[in-house]
Protein backbone atom coordinates (compact mmCIF):
# COMPACT_ATOMS: atom_id res chain seq x y z
CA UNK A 1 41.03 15.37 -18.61
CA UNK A 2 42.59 12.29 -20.98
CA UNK A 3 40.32 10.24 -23.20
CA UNK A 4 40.74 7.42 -20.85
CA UNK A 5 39.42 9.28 -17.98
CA UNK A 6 36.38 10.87 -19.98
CA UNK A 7 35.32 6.74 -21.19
CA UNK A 8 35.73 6.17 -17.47
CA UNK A 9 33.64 8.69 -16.75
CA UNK A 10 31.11 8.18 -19.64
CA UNK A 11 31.43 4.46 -18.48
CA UNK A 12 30.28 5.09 -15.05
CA UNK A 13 27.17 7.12 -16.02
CA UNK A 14 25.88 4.69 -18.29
CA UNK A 15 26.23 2.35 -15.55
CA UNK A 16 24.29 4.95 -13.26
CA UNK A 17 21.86 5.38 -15.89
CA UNK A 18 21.14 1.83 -16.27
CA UNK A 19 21.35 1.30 -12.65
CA UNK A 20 18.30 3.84 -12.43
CA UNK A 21 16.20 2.39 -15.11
CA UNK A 22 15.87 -0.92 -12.98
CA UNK A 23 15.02 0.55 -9.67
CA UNK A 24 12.71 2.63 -11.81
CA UNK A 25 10.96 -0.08 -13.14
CA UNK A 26 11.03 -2.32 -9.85
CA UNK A 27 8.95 0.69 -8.11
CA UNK A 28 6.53 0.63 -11.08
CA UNK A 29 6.36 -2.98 -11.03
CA UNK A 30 5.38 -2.73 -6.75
CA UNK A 31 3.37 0.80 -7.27
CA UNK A 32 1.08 -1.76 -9.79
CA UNK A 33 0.51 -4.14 -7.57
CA UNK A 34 0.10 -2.07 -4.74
CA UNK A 35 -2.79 -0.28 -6.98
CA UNK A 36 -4.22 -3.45 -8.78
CA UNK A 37 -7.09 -3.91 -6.35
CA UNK A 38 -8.19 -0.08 -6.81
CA UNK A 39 -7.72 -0.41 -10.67
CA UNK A 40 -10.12 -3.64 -10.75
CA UNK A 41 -12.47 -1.81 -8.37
CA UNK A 42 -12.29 1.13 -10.93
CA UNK A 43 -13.03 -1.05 -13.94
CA UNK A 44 -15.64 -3.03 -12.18
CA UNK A 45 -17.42 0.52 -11.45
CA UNK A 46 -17.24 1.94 -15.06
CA UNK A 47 -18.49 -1.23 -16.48
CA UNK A 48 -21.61 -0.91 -14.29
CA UNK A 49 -21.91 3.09 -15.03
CA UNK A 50 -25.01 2.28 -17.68
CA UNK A 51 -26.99 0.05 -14.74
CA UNK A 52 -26.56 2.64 -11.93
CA UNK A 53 -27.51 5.78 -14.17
CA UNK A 54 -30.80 3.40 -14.94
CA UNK A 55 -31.25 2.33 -11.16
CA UNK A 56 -31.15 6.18 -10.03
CA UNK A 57 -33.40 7.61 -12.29
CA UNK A 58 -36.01 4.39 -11.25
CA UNK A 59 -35.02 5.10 -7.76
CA UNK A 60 -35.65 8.98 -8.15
CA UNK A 61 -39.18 8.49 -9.92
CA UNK A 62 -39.82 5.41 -7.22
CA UNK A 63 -39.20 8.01 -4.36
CA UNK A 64 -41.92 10.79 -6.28
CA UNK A 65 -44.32 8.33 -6.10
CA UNK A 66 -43.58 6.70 -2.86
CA UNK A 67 -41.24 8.93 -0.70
CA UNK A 68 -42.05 6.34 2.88
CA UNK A 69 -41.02 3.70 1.26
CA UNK A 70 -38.35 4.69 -0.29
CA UNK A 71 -36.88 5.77 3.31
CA UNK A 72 -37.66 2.33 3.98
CA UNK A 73 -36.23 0.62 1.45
CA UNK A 74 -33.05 3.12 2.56
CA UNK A 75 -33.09 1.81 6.12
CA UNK A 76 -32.63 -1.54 5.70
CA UNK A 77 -30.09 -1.21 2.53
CA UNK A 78 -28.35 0.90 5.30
CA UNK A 79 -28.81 -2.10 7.93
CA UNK A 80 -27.72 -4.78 5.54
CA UNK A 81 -24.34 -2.68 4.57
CA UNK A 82 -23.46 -2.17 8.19
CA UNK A 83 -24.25 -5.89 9.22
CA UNK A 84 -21.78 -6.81 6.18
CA UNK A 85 -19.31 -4.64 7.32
CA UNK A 86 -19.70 -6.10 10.63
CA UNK A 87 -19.30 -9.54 9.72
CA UNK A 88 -16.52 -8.62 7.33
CA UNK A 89 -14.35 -7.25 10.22
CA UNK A 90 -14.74 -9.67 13.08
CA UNK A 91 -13.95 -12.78 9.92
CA UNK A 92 -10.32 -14.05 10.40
CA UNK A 93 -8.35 -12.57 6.94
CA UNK A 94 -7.38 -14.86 4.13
């Protein structure tokens, strides 16, 4: 193999190389955005971590004292979700 063939050849694979670093970063780029609304979710969750440990151990000594309504209390949280859910689907998207 010359020298002019091997800086071909080295020529080539840098271009390769490069070639692969952009599609690379263009699925990184679309694999962000296609993740962004679970990240923010995520975040949104670990920010409230302090307030839910709080609510659950008032909701645990809530249901000692008062296990009916508690069930209650469960019911229509349980009623409200689904109705939201239900309203949520039959709404035209944005």
């Amino acid at each position: 193999m010359s020298r002019r063939e091997r800086e071909q050849r080295k020529a080539d694979l840098l271009r390769l190389v490069q070639q692969q670093r952009l599609d690379l970063s263009a699925e990184c780029r679309d694999w962000e955005y296609a993740t962004a609304r679970y990240d923010r979710s995520w975040l949104r969750l670990m920010s409230l971590r302090r307030y839910i440990a709080i609510g659950s151990s008032l909701a645990a000594i809530w249901s000692v004292r008062h296990p009916r309504r508690m069930g209650r209390w469960f019911k229509r949280g349980l009623g409200v979700w689904s109705t939201w859910r239900l309203i949520r689907s039959n709404l035209p998207q944005r």
